[in-house]
C-alpha atoms as a PDB file:
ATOM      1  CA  UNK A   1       8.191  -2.727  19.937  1.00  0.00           C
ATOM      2  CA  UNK A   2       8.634   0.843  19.420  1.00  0.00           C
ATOM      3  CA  UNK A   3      10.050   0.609  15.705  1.00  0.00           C
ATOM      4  CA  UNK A   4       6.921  -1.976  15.100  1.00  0.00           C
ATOM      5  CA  UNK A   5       4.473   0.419  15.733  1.00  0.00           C
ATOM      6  CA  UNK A   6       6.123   2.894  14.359  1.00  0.00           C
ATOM      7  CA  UNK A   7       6.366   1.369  11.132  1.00  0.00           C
ATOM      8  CA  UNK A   8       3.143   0.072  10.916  1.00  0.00           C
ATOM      9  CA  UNK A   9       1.943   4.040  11.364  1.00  0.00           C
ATOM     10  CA  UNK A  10       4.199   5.164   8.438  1.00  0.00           C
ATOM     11  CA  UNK A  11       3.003   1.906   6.674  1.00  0.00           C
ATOM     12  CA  UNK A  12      -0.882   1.882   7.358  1.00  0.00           C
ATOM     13  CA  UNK A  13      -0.842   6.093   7.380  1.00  0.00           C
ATOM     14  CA  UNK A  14       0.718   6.343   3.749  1.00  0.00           C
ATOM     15  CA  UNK A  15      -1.374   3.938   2.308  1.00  0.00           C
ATOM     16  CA  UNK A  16      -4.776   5.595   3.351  1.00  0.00           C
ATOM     17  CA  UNK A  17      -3.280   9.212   2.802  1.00  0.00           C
ATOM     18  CA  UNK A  18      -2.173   8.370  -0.618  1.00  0.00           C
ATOM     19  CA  UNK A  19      -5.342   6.662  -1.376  1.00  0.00           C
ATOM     20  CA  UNK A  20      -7.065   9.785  -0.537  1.00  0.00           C
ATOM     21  CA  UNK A  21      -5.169  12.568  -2.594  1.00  0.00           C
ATOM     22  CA  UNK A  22      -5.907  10.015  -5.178  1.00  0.00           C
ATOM     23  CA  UNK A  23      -8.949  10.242  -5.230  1.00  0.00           C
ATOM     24  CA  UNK A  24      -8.993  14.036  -4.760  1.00  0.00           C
ATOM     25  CA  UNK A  25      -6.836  14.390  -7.956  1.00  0.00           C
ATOM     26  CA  UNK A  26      -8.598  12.021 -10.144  1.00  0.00           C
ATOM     27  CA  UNK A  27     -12.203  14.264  -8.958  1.00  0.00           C
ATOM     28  CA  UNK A  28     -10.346  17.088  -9.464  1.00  0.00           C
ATOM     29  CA  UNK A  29      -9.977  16.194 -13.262  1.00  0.00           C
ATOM     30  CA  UNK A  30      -7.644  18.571 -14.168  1.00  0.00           C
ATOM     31  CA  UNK A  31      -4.830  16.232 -16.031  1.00  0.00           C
ATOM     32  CA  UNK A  32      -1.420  17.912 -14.814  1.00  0.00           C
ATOM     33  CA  UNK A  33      -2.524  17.672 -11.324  1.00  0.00           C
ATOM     34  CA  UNK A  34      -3.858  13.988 -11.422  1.00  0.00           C
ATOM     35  CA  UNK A  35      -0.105  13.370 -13.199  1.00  0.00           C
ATOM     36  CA  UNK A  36       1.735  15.440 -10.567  1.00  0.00           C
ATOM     37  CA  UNK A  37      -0.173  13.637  -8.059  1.00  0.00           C
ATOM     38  CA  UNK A  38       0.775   9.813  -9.307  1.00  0.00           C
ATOM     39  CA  UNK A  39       3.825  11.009  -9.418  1.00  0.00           C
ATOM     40  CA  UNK A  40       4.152  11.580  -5.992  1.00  0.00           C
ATOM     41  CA  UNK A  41       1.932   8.583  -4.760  1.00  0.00           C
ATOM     42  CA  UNK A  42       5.005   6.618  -6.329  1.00  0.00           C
ATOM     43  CA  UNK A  43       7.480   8.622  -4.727  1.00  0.00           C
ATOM     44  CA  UNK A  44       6.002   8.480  -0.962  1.00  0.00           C
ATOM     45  CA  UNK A  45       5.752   4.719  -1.744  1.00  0.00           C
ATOM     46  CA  UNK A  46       8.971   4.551  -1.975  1.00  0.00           C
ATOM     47  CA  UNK A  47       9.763   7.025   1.088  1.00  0.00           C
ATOM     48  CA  UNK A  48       7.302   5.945   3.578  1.00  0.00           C
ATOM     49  CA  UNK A  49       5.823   2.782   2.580  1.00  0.00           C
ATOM     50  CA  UNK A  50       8.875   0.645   1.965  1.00  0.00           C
ATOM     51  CA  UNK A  51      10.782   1.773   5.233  1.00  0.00           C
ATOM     52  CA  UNK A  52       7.443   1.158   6.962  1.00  0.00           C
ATOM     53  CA  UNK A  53       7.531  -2.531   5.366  1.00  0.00           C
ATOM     54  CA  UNK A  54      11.299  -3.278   6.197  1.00  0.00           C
ATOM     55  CA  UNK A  55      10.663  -1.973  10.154  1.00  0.00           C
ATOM     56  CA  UNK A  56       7.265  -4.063  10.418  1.00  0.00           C
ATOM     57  CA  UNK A  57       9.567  -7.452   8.717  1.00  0.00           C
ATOM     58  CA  UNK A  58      12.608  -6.547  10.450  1.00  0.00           C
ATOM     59  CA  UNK A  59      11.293  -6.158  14.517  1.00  0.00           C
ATOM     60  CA  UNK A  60       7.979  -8.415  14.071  1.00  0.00           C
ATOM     61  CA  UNK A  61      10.868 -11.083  12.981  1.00  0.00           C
ATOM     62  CA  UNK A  62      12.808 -10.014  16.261  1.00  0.00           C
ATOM     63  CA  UNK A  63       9.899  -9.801  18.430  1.00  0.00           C
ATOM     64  CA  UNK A  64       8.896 -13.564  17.660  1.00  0.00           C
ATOM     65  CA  UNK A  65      11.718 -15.128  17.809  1.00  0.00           C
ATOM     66  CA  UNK A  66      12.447 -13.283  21.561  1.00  0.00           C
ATOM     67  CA  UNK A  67       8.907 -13.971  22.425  1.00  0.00           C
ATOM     68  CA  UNK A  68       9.207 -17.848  21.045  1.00  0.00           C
ATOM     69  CA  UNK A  69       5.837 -17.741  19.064  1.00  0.00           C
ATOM     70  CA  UNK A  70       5.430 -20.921  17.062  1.00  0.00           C
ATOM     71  CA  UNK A  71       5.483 -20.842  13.180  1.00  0.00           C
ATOM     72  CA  UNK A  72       4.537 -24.408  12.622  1.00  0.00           C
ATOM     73  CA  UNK A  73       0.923 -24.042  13.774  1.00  0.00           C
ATOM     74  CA  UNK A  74      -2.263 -21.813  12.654  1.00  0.00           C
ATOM     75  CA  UNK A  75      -2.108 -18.727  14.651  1.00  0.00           C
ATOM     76  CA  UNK A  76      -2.531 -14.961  14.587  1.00  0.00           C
ATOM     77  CA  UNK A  77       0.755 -14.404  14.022  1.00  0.00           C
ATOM     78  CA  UNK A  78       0.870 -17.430  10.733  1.00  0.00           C
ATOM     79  CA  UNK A  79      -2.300 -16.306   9.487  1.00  0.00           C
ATOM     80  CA  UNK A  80      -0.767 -12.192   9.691  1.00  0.00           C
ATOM     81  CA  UNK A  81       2.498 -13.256   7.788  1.00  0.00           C
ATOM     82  CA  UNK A  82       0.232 -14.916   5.126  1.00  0.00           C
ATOM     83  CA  UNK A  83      -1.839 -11.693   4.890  1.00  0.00           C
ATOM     84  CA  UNK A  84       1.199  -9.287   4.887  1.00  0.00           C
ATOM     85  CA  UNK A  85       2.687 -11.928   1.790  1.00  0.00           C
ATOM     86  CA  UNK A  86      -0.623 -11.513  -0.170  1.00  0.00           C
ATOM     87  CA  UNK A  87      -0.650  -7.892   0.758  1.00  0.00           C
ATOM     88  CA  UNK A  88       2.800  -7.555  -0.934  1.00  0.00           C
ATOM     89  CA  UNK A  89       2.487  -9.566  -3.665  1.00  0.00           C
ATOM     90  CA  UNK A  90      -0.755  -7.082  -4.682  1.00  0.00           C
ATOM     91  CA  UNK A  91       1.911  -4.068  -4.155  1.00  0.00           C
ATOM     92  CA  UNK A  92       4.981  -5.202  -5.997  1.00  0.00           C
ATOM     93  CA  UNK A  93       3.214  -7.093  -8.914  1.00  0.00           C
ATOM     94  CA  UNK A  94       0.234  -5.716  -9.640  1.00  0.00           C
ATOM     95  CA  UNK A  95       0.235  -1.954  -7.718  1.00  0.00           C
ATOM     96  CA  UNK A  96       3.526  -0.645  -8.549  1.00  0.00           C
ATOM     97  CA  UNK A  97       2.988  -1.656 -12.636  1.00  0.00           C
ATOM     98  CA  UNK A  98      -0.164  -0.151 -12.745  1.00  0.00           C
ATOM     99  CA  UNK A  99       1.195   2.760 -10.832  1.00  0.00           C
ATOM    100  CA  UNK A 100       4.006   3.032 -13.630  1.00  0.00           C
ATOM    101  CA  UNK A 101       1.007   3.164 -16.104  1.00  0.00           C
ATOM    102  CA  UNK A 102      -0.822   5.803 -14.765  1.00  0.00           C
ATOM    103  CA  UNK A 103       2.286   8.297 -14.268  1.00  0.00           C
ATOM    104  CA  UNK A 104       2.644   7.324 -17.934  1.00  0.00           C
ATOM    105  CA  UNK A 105      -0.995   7.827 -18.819  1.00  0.00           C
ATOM    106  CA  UNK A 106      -1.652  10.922 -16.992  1.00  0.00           C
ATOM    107  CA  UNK A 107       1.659  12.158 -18.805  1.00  0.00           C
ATOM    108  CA  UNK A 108      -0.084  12.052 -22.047  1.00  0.00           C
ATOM    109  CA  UNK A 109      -3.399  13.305 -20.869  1.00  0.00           C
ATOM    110  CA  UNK A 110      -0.977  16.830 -19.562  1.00  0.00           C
ATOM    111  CA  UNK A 111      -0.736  17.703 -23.865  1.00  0.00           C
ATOM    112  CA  UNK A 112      -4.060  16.979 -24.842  1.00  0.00           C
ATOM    113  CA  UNK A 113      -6.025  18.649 -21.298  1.00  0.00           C
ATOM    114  CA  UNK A 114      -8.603  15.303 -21.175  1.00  0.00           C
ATOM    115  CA  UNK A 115      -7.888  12.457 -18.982  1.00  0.00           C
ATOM    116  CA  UNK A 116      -7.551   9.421 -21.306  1.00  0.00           C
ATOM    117  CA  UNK A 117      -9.423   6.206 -21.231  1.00  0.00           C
ATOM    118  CA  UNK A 118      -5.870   4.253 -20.733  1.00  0.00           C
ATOM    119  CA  UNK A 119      -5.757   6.622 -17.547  1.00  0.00           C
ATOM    120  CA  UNK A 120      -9.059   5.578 -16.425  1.00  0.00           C
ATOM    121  CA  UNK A 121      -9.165   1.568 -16.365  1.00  0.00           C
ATOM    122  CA  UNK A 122      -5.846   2.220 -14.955  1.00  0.00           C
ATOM    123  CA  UNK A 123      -7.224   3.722 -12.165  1.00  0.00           C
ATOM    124  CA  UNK A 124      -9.982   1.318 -11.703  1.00  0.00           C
ATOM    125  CA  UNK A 125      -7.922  -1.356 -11.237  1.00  0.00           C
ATOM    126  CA  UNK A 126      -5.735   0.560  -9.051  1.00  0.00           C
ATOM    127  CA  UNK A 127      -9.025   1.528  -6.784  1.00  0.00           C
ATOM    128  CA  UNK A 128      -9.663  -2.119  -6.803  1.00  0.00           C
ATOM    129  CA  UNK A 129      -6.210  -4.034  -6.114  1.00  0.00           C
ATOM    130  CA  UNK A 130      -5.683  -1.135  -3.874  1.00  0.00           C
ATOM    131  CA  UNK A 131      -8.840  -1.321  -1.314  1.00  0.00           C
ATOM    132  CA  UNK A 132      -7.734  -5.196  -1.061  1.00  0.00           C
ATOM    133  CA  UNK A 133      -4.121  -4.162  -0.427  1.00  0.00           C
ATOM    134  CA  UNK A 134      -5.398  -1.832   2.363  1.00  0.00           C
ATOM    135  CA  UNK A 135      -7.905  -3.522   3.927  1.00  0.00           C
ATOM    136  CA  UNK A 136      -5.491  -6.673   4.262  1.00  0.00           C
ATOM    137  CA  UNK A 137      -2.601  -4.661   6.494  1.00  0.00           C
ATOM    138  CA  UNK A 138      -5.755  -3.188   8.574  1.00  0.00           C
ATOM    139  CA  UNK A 139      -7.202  -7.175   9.076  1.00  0.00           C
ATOM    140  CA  UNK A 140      -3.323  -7.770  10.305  1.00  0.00           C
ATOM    141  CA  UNK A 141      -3.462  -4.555  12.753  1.00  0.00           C
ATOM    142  CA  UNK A 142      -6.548  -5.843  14.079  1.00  0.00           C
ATOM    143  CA  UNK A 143      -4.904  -9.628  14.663  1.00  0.00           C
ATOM    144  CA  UNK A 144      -1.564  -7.912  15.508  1.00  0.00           C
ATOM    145  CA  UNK A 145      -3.547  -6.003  18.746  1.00  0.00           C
ATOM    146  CA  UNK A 146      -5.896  -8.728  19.573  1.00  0.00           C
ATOM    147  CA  UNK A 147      -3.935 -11.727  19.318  1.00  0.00           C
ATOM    148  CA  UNK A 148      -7.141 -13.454  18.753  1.00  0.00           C
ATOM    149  CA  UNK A 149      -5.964 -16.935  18.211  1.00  0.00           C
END
């Protein structure tokens, strides 16, 4: 149970904290340290997020199987899998590309000192894939400590 919740912190907590020097950067407007700051959204992706996934898949997995919760019927638990899925598939094929493009897009911005339009839509569509990404894993919390159904 421990390395659950623990993982869902690290998970849930790096999500919303990268979200949010983001957002700082990109108001900042100052190109090197919106690029320095993709940068590192990537990188804590990779150090906090992805553990974070592997401990929620790894224990949740252990925990239903010792608790014997069905996975042939609609329940909190089917309906969380289905949004931690969806939430994933957002991540690995649509967040981490346009992630790519923005490290790449703020890298160009650095020589000529104005964020470029490329730089922009990619950001918009990060803002926009990414709320959904979030808000999913925070539905799933919610289901995960209620048990609702």
């Amino acid at each position: 149970m421990f390395l659950h919740i623990f993982g869902a912190v690290i998970f849930l907590g790096n999500i919303v904290t990268a979200a949010f020097w983001k957002v700082r950067a990109d108001l900042k407007r100052d190109p090197k340290f919106i690029h320095d700051t993709v940068k590192n959204v990537m990188m804590a992706d990779f150090i906090f997020t992805l553990p974070g996934l592997i401990l929620i898949i790894g224990s949740g997995i252990l925990m239903a199987v010792q608790s014997g919760y069905s996975m042939d019927t609609f329940n909190w638990l089917t309906l969380s899998l289905f949004l931690f899925v969806l939430s994933g598939i957002f991540w690995l094929a649509i967040l981490i590309p346009i992630q790519r493009g923005m490290i790449r897009h703020s890298a160009r911005s650095i020589g000529d000192g104005i964020i470029s339009n490329e730089y922009r839509k990619a950001s918009r569509y990060w803002a926009i894939f990414g709320i959904a990404a979030t808000l999913l894993p925070v539905v799933i919390l919610y289901l995960m400590v209620t048990k609702a159904f």
